[in-house]
N, C-alpha and C. Protein backbone atom coordinates (compact mmCIF):
# COMPACT_ATOMS: atom_id res chain seq x y z
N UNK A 1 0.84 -1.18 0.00
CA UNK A 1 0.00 0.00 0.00
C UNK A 1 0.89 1.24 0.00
N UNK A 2 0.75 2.26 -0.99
CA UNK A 2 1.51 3.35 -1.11
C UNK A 2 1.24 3.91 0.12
N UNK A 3 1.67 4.94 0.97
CA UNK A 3 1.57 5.67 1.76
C UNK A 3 0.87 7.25 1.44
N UNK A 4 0.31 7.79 1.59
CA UNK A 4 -0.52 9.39 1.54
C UNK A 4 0.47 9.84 2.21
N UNK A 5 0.90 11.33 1.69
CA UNK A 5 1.52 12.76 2.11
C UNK A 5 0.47 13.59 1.90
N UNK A 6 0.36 14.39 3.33
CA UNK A 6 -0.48 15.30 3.56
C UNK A 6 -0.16 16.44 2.96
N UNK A 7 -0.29 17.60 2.75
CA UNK A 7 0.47 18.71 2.24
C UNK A 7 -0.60 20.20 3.14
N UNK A 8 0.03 20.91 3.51
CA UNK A 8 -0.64 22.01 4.34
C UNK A 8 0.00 23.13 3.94
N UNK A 9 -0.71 24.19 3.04
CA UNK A 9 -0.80 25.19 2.40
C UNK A 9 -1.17 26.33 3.09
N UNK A 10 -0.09 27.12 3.46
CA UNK A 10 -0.29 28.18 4.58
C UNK A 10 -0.16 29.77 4.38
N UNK A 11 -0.77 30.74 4.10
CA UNK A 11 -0.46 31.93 4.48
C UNK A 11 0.67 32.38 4.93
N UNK A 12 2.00 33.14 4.68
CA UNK A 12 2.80 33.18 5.27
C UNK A 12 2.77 34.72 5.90
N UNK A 13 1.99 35.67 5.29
CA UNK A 13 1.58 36.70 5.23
C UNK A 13 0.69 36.97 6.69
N UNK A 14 0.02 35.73 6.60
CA UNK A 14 -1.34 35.97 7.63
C UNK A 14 -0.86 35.60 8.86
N UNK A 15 0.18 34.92 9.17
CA UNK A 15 1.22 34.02 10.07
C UNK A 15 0.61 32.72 10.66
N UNK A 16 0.10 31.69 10.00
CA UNK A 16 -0.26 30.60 9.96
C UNK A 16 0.53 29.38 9.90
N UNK A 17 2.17 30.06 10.14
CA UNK A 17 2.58 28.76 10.28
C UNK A 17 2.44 27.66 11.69
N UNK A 18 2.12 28.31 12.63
CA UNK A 18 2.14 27.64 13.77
C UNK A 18 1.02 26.97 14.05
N UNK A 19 -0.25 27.62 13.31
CA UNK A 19 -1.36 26.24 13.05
C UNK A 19 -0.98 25.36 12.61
N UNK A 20 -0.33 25.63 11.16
CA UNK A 20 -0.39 24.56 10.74
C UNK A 20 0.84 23.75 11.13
N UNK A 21 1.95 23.95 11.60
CA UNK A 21 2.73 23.18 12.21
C UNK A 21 2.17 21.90 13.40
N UNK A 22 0.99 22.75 13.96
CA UNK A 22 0.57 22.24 15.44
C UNK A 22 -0.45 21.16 14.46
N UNK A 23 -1.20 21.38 13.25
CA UNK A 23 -2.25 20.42 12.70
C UNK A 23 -1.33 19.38 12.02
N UNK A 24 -0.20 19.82 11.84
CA UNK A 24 0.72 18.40 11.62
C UNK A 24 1.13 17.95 12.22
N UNK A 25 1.82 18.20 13.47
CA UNK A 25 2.08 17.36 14.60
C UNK A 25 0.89 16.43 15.23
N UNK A 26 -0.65 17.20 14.84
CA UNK A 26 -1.63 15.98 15.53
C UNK A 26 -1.51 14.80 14.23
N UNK A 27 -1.68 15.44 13.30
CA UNK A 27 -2.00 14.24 12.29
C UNK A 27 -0.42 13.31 12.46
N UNK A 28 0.56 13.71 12.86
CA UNK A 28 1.51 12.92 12.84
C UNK A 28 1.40 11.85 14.15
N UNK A 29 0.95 12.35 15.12
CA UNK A 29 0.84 11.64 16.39
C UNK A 29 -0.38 10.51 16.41
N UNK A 30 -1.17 10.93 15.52
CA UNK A 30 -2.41 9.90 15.25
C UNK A 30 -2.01 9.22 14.24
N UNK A 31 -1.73 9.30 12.88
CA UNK A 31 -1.59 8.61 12.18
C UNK A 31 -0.02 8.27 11.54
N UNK A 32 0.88 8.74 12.26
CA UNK A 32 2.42 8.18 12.53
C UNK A 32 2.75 7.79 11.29
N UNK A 33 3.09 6.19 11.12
CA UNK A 33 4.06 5.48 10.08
C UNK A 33 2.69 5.36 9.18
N UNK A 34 1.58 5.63 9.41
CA UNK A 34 0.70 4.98 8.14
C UNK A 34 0.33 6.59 7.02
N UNK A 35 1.69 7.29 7.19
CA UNK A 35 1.91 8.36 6.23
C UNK A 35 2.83 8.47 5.95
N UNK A 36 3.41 8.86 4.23
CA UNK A 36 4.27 8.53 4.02
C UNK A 36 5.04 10.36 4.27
N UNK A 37 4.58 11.15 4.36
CA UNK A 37 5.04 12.73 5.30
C UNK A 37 3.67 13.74 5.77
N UNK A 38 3.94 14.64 6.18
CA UNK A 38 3.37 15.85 6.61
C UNK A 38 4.05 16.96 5.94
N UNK A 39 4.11 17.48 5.15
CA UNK A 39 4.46 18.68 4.66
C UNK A 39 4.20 20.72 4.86
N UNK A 40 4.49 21.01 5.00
CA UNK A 40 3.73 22.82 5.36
C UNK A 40 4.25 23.24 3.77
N UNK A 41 3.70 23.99 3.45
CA UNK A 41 4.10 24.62 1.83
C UNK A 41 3.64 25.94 1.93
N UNK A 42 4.17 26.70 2.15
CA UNK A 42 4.42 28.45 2.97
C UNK A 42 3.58 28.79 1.10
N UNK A 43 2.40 29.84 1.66
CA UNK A 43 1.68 30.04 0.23
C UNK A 43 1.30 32.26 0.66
N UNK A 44 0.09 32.67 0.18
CA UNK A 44 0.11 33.75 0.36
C UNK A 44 -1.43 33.84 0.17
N UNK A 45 -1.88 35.48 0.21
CA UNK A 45 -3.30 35.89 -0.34
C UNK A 45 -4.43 34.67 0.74
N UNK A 46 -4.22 34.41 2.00
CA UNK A 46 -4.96 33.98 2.50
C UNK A 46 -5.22 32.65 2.42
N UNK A 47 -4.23 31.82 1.93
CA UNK A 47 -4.46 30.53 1.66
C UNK A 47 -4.57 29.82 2.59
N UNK A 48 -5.01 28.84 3.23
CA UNK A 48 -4.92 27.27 4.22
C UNK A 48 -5.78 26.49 3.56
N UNK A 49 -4.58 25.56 3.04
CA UNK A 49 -5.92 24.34 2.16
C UNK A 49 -4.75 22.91 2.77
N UNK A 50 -5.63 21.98 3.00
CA UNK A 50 -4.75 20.59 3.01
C UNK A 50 -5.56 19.89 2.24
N UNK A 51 -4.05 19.34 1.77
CA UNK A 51 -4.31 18.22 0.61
C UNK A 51 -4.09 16.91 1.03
N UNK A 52 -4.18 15.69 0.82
CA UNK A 52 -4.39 14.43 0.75
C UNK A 52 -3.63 13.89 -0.35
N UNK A 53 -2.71 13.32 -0.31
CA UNK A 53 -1.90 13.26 -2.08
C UNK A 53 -2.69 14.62 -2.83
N UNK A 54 -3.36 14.38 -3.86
CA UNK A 54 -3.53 15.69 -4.70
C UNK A 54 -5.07 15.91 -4.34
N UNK A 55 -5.65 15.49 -3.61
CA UNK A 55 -7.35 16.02 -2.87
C UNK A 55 -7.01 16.78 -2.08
N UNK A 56 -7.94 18.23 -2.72
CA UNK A 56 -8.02 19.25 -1.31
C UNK A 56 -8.78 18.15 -0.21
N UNK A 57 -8.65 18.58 1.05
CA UNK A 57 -9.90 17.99 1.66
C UNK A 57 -10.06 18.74 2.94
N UNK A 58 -8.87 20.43 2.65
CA UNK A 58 -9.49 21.30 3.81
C UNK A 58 -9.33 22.80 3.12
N UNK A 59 -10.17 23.54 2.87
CA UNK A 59 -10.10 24.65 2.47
C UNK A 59 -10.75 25.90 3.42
N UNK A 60 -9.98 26.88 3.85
CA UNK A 60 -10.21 27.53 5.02
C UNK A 60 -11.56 28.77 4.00
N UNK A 61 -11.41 28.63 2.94
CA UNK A 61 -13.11 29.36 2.29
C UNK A 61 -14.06 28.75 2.36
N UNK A 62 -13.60 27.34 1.33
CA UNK A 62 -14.90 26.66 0.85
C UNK A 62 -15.37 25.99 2.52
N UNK A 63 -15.06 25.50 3.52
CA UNK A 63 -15.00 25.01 4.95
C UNK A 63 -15.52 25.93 5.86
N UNK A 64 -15.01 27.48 5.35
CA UNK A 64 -15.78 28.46 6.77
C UNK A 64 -14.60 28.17 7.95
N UNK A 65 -13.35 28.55 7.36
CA UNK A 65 -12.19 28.70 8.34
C UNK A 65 -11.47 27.04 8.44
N UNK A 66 -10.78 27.38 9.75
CA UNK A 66 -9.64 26.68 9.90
C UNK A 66 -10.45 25.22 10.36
N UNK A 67 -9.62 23.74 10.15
CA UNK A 67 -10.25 22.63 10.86
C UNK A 67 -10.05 22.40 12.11
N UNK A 68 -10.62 21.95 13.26
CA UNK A 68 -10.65 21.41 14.62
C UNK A 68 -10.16 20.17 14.27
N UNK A 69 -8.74 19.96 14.95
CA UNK A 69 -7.95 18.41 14.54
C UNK A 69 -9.11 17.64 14.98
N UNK A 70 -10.03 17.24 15.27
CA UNK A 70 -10.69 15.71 15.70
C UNK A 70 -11.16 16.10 13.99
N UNK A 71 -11.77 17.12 13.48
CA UNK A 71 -12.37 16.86 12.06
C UNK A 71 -11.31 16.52 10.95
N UNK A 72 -10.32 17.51 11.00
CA UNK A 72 -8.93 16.91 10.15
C UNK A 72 -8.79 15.15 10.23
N UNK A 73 -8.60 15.13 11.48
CA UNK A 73 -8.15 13.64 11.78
C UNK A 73 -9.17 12.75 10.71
N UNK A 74 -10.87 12.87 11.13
CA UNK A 74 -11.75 11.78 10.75
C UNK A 74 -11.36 11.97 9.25
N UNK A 75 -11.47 13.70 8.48
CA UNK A 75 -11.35 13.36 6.95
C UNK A 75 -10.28 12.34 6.79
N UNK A 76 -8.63 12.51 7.13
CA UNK A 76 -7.79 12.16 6.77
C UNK A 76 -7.95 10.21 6.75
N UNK A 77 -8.31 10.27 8.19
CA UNK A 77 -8.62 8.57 8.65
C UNK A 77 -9.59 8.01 7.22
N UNK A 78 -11.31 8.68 7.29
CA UNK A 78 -11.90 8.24 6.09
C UNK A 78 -11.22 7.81 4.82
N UNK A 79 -10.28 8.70 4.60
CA UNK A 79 -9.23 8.27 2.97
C UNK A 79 -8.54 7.21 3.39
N UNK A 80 -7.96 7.22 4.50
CA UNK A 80 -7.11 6.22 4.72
C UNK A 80 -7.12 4.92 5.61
N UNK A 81 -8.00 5.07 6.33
CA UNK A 81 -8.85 3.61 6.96
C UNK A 81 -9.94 3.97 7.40
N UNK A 82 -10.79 3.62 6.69
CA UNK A 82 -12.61 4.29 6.72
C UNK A 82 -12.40 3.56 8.39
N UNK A 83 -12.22 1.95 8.57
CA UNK A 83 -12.75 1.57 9.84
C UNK A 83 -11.88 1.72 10.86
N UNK A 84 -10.95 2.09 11.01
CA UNK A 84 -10.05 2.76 11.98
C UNK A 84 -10.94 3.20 12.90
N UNK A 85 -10.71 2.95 14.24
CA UNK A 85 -11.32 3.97 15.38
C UNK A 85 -10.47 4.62 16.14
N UNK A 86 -10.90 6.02 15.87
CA UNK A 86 -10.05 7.10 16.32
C UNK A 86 -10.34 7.12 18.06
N UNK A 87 -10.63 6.30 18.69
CA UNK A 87 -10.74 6.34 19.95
C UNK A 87 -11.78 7.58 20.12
N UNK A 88 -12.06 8.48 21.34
CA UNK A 88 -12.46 9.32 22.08
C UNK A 88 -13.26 10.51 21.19
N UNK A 89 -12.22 10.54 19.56
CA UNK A 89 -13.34 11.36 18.54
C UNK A 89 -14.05 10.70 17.88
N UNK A 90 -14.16 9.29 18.15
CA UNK A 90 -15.07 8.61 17.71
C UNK A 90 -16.67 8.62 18.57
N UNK A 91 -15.97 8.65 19.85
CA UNK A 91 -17.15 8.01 20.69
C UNK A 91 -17.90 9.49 21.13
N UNK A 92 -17.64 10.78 20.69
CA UNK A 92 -18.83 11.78 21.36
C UNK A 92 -19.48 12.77 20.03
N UNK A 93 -19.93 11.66 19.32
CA UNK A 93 -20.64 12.11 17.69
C UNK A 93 -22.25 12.32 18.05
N UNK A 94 -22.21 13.50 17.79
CA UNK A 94 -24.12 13.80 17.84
C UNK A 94 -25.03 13.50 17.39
């Protein structure tokens, strides 16, 4: 199984690197060796988008701002082990 690289597209302007540093360190701590990196890619004009190999699957427009890592986490998990249980953001779904 190939491995997924995340890619996190940041504002450098807006100073967004430390979100997104901190949204890669969760996705790294949850989903560790079953990625093949975490990337930041310093961008401008308001950008924060994460990608999935080449799927957006977080856009801080089309989304209505930044993601809450338990939601990052589930998109990322869904692509990459639908049945994975994320423990504790699994168990308090409304």
């Amino acid at each position: 199984m190939n491995k997924p690289k995340i890619t996190i597209h940041y504002c450098v302007l807006c100073q967004w690197l430390l979100r997104s540093g901190w949204l890669a360190q969760e996705l790294l701590s949850t989903f560790g060796q079953d990625l093949k990196e975490v990337s930041l890619a310093p961008a401008s004009k308001g950008v924060f988008q994460i990608y999935y190999d080449n799927d957006l699957i977080w856009c801080r427009v089309q989304d209505s701002g930044f993601p809450e890592a338990k939601e990052l986490k589930k998109r990322v998990r869904d692509r990459l082990d639908p049945s994975r249980d994320l423990g504790h953001i699994d168990k308090h779904q409304s």
